[in-house]
C-alpha atoms as a PDB file:
ATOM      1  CA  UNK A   1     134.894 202.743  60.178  1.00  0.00           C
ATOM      2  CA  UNK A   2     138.401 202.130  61.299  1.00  0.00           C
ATOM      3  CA  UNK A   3     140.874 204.917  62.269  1.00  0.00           C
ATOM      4  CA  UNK A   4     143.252 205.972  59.249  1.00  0.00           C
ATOM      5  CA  UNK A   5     146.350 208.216  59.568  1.00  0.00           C
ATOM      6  CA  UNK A   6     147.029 210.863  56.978  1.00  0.00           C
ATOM      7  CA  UNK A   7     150.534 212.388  57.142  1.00  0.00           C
ATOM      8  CA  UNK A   8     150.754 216.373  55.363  1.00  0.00           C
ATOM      9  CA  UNK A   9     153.332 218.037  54.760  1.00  0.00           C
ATOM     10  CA  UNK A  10     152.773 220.640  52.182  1.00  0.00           C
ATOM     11  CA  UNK A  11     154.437 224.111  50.621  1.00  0.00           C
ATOM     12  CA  UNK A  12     151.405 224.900  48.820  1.00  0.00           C
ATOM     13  CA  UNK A  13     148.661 224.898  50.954  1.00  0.00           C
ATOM     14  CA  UNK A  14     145.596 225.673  48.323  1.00  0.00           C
ATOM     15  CA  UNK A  15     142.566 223.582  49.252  1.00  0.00           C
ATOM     16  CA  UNK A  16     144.573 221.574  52.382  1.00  0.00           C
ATOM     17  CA  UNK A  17     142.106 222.525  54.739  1.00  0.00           C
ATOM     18  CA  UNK A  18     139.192 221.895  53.053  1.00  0.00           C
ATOM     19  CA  UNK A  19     140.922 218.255  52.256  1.00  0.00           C
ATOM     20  CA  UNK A  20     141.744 217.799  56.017  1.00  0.00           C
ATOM     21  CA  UNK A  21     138.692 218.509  56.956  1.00  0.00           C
ATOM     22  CA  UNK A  22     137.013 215.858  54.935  1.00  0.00           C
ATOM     23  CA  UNK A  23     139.633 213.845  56.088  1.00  0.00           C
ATOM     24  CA  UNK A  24     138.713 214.446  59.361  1.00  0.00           C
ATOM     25  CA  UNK A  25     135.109 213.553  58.783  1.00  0.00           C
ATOM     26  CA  UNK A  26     135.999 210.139  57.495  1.00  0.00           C
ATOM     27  CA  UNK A  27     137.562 209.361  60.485  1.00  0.00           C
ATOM     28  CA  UNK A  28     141.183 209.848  59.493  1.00  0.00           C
ATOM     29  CA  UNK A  29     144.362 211.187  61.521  1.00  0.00           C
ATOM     30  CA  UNK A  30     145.753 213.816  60.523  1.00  0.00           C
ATOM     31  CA  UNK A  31     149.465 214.140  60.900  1.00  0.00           C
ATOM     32  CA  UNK A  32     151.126 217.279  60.211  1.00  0.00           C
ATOM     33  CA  UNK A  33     154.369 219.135  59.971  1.00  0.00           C
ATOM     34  CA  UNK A  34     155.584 222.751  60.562  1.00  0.00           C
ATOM     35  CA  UNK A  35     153.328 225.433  58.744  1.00  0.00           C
ATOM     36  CA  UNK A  36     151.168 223.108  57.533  1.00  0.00           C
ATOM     37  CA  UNK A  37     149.815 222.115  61.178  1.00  0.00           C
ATOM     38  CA  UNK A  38     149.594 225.513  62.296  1.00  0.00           C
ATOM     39  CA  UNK A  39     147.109 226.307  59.207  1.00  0.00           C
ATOM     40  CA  UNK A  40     144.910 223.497  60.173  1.00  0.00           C
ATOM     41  CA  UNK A  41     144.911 224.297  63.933  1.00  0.00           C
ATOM     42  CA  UNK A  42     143.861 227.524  62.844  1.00  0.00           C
ATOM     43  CA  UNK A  43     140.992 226.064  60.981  1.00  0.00           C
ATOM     44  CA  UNK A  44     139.896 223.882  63.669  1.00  0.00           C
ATOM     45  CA  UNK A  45     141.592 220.519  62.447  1.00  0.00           C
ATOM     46  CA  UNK A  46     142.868 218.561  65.441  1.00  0.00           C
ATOM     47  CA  UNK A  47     145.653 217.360  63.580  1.00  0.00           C
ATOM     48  CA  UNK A  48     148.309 215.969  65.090  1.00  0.00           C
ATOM     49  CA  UNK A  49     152.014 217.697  65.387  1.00  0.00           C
ATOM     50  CA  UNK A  50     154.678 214.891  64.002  1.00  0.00           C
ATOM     51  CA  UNK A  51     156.935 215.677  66.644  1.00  0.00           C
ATOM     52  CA  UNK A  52     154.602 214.160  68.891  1.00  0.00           C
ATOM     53  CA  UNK A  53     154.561 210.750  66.924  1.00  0.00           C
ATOM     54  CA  UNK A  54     158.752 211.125  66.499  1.00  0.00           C
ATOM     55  CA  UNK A  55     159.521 212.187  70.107  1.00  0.00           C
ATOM     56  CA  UNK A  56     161.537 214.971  68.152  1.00  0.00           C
ATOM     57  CA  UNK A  57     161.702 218.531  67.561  1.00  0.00           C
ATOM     58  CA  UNK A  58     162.431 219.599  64.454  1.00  0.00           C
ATOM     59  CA  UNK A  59     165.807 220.114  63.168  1.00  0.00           C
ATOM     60  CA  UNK A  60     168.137 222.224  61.624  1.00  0.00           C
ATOM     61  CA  UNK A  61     165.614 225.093  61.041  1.00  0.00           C
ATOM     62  CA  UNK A  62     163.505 222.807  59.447  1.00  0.00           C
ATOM     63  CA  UNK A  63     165.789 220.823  57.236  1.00  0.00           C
ATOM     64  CA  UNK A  64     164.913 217.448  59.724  1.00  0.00           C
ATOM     65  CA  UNK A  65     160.984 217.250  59.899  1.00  0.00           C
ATOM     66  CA  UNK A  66     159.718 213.866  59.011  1.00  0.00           C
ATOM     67  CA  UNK A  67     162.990 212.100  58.433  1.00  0.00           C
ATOM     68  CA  UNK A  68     162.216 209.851  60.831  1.00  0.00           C
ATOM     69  CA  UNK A  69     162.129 205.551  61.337  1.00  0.00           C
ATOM     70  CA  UNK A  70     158.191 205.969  62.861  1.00  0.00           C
ATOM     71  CA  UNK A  71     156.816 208.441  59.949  1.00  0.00           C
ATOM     72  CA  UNK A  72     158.618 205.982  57.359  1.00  0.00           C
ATOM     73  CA  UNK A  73     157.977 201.841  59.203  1.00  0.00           C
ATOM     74  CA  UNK A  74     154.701 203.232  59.143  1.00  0.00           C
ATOM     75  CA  UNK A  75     154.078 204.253  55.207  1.00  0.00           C
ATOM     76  CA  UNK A  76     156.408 201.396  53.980  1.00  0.00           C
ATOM     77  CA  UNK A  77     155.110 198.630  56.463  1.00  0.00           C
ATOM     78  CA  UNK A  78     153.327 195.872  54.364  1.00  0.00           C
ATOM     79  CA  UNK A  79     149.871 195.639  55.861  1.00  0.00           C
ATOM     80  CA  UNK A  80     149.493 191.980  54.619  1.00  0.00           C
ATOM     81  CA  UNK A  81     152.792 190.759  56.485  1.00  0.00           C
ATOM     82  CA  UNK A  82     152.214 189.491  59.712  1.00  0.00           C
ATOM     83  CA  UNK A  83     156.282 190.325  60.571  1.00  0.00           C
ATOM     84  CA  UNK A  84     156.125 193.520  59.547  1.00  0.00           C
ATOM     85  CA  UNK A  85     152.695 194.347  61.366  1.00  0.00           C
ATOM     86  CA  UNK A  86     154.242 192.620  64.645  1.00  0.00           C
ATOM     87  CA  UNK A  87     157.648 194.677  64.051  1.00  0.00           C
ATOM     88  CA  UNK A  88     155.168 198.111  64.606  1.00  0.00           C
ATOM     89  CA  UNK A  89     153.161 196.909  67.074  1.00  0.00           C
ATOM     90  CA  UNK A  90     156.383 196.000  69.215  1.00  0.00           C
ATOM     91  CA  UNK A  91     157.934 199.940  68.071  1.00  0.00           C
ATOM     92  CA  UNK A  92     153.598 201.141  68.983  1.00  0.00           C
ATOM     93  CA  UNK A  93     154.247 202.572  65.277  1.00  0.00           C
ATOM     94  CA  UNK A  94     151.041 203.480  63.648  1.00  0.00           C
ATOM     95  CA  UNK A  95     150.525 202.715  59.386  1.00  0.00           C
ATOM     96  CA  UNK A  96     150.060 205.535  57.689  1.00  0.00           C
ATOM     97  CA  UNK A  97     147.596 205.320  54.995  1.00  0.00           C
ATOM     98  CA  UNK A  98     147.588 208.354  53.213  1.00  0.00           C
ATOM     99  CA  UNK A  99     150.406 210.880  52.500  1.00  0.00           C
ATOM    100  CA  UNK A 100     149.867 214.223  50.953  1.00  0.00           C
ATOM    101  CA  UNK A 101     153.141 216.524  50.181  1.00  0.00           C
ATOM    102  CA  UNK A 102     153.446 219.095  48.774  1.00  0.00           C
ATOM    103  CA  UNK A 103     157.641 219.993  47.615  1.00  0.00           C
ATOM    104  CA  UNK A 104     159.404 223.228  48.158  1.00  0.00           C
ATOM    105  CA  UNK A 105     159.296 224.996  44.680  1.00  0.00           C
ATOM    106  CA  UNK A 106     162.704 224.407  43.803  1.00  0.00           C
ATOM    107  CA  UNK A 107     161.908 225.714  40.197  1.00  0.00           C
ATOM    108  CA  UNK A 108     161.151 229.214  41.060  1.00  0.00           C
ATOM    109  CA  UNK A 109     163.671 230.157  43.662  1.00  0.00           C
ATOM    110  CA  UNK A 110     166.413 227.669  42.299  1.00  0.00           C
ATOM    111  CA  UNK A 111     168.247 228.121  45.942  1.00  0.00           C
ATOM    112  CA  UNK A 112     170.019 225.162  47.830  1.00  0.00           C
ATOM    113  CA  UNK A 113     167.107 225.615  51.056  1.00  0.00           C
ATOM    114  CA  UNK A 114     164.711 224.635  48.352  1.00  0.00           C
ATOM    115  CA  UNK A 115     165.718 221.561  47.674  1.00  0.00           C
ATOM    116  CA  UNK A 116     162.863 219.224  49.571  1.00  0.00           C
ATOM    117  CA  UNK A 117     164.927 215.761  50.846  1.00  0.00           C
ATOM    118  CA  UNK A 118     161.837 215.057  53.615  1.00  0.00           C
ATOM    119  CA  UNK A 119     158.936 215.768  51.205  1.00  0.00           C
ATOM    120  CA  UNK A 120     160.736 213.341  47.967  1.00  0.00           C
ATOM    121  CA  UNK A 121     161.641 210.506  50.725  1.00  0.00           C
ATOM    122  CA  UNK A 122     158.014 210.525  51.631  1.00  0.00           C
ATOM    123  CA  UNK A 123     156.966 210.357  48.209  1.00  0.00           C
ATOM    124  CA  UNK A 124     159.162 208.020  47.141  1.00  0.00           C
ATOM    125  CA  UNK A 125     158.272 205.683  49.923  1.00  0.00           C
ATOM    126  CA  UNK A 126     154.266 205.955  49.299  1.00  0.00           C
ATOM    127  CA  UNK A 127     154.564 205.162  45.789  1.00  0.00           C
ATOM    128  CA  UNK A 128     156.888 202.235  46.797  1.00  0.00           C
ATOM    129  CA  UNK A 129     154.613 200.972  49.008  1.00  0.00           C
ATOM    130  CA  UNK A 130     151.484 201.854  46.423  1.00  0.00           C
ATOM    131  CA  UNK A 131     149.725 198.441  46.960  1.00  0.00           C
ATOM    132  CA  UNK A 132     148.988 199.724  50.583  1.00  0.00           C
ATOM    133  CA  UNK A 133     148.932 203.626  50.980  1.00  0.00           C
ATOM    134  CA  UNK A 134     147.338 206.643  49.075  1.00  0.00           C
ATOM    135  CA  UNK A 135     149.512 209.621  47.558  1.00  0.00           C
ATOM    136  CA  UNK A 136     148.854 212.910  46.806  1.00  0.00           C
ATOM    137  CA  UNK A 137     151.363 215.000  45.402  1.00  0.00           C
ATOM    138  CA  UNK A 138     149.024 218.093  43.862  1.00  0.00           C
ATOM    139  CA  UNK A 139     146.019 220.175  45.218  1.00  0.00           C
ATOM    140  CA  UNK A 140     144.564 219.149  41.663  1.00  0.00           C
ATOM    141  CA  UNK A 141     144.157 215.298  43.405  1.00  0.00           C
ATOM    142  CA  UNK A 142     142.484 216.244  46.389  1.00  0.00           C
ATOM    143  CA  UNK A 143     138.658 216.892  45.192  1.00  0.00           C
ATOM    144  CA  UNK A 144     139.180 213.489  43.074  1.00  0.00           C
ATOM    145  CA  UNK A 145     140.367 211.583  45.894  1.00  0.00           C
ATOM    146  CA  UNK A 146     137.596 212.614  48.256  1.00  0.00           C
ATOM    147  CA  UNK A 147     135.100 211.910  45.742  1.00  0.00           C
ATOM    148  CA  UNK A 148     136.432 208.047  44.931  1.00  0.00           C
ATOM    149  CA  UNK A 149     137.129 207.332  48.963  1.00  0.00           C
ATOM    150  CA  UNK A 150     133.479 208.681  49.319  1.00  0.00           C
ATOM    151  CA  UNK A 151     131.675 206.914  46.762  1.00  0.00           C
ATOM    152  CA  UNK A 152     133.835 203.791  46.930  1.00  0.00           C
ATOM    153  CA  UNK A 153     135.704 203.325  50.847  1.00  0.00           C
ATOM    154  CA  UNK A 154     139.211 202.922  49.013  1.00  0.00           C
ATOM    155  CA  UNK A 155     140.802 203.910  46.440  1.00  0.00           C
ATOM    156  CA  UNK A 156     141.918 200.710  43.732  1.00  0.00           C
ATOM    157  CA  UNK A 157     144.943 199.265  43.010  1.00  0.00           C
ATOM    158  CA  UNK A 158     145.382 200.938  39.778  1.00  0.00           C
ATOM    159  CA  UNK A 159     144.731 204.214  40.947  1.00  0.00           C
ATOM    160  CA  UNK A 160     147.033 203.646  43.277  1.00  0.00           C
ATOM    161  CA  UNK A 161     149.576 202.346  40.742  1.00  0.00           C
ATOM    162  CA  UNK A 162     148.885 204.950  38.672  1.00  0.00           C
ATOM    163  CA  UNK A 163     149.638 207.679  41.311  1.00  0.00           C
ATOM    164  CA  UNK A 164     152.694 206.138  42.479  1.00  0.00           C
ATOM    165  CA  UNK A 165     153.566 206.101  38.350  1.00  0.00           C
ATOM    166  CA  UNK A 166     152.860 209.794  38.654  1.00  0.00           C
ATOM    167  CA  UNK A 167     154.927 210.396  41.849  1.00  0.00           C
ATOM    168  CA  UNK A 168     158.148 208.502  40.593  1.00  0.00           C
ATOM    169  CA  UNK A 169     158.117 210.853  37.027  1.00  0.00           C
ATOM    170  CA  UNK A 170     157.508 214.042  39.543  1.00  0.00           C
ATOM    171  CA  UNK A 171     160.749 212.907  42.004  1.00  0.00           C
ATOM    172  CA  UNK A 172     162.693 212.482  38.492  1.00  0.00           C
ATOM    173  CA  UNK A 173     161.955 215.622  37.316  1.00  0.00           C
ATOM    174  CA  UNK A 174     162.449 217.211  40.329  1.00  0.00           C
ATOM    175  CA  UNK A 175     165.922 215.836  40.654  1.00  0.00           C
ATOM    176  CA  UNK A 176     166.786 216.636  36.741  1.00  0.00           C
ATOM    177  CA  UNK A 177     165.530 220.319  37.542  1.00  0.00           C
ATOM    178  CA  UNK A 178     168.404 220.532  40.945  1.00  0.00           C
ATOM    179  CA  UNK A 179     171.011 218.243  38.743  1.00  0.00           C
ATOM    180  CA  UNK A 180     170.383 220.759  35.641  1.00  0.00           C
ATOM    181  CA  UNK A 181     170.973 223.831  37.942  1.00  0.00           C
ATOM    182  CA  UNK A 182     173.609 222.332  39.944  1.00  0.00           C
ATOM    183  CA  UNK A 183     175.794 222.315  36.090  1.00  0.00           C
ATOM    184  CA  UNK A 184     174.965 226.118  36.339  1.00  0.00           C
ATOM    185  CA  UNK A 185     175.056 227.821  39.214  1.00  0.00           C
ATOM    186  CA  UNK A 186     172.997 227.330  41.930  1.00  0.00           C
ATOM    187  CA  UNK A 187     172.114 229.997  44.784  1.00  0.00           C
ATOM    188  CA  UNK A 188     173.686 228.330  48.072  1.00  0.00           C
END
């Protein structure tokens, strides 16, 4: 089985190891940020730190993680276009195939350092590029998603379409919530 690359970045870490680790066992990558990494170098995941595939530290106490050109050539590359294959091989940019994030839970502490940019750009960009990479955006996904990549290799297209459909309703809500609270009076 060919190498896969998983990029997560999660607030909510229920059931991320035990995803990682099956991740692991199918051969995949695992990219992580922050918290997230620590957790799963804890649990004996060799995951991989993304400031070692961005050259860069993180920023701004955390506001800069995975804003990056290499974390996002490599989710929105098209895998069936030879320019945009040759364009990451020429960068040595690896395609991510999987991202799982989790956002900051704007909804409960309603503060301005709870607004995720990083984690809705990288959802966003997955579900834009749907025809190519997975997306999870809940621990309620993960048990699913092991079971079809298990019994099947891949997910299908309209799972995948169907997830992205899922991911572009969360981002809007999301933003509605911040927009709705920003007309009040938000905790900066």
């Amino acid at each position: 089985m060919s190498k896969k690359r998983a990029l997560i970045s999660v607030h909510d870490k229920t059931g991320v190891v035990e995803l990682a680790k099956e991740l692991a066992n199918m051969n995949y990558d695992i990219v992580s940020t922050g918290g997230t990494y620590t957790l799963l170098r804890q649990n004996g995941i060799n995951a991989i730190e993304v400031k070692e595939v961005t050259d860069y530290e993180e920023m701004l106490e955390g506001r800069v993680k995975t804003l990056h050109p290499t974390i996002f050539a490599g989710i929105l590359a098209r895998q069936n276009n030879p320019n945009d294959m040759l364009e990451l091989e020429k960068a040595n940019i690896e395609t991510i195939n999987l991202v799982v994030v989790g956002l900051y839970p704007f909804a409960q502490a309603r503060t301005i350092e709870m607004i995720d940019i990083g984690g809705v750009s990288l959802i966003r960009a997955a579900a834009k590029n749907h025809k190519y990479v997975d997306l999870l955006t809940s621990p309620d996904q993960y048990e699913n998603y092991i079971n079809i990549i298990k019994q099947n290799g891949s997910t299908s297209f309209d799972y995948r379409r169907n997830v992205a459909i899922e991911a572009f309703m969360l981002t809007s809500r999301y933003d509605a919530l911040i927009a709705q609270t920003f007309e009040g009076d938000i905790n900066d």
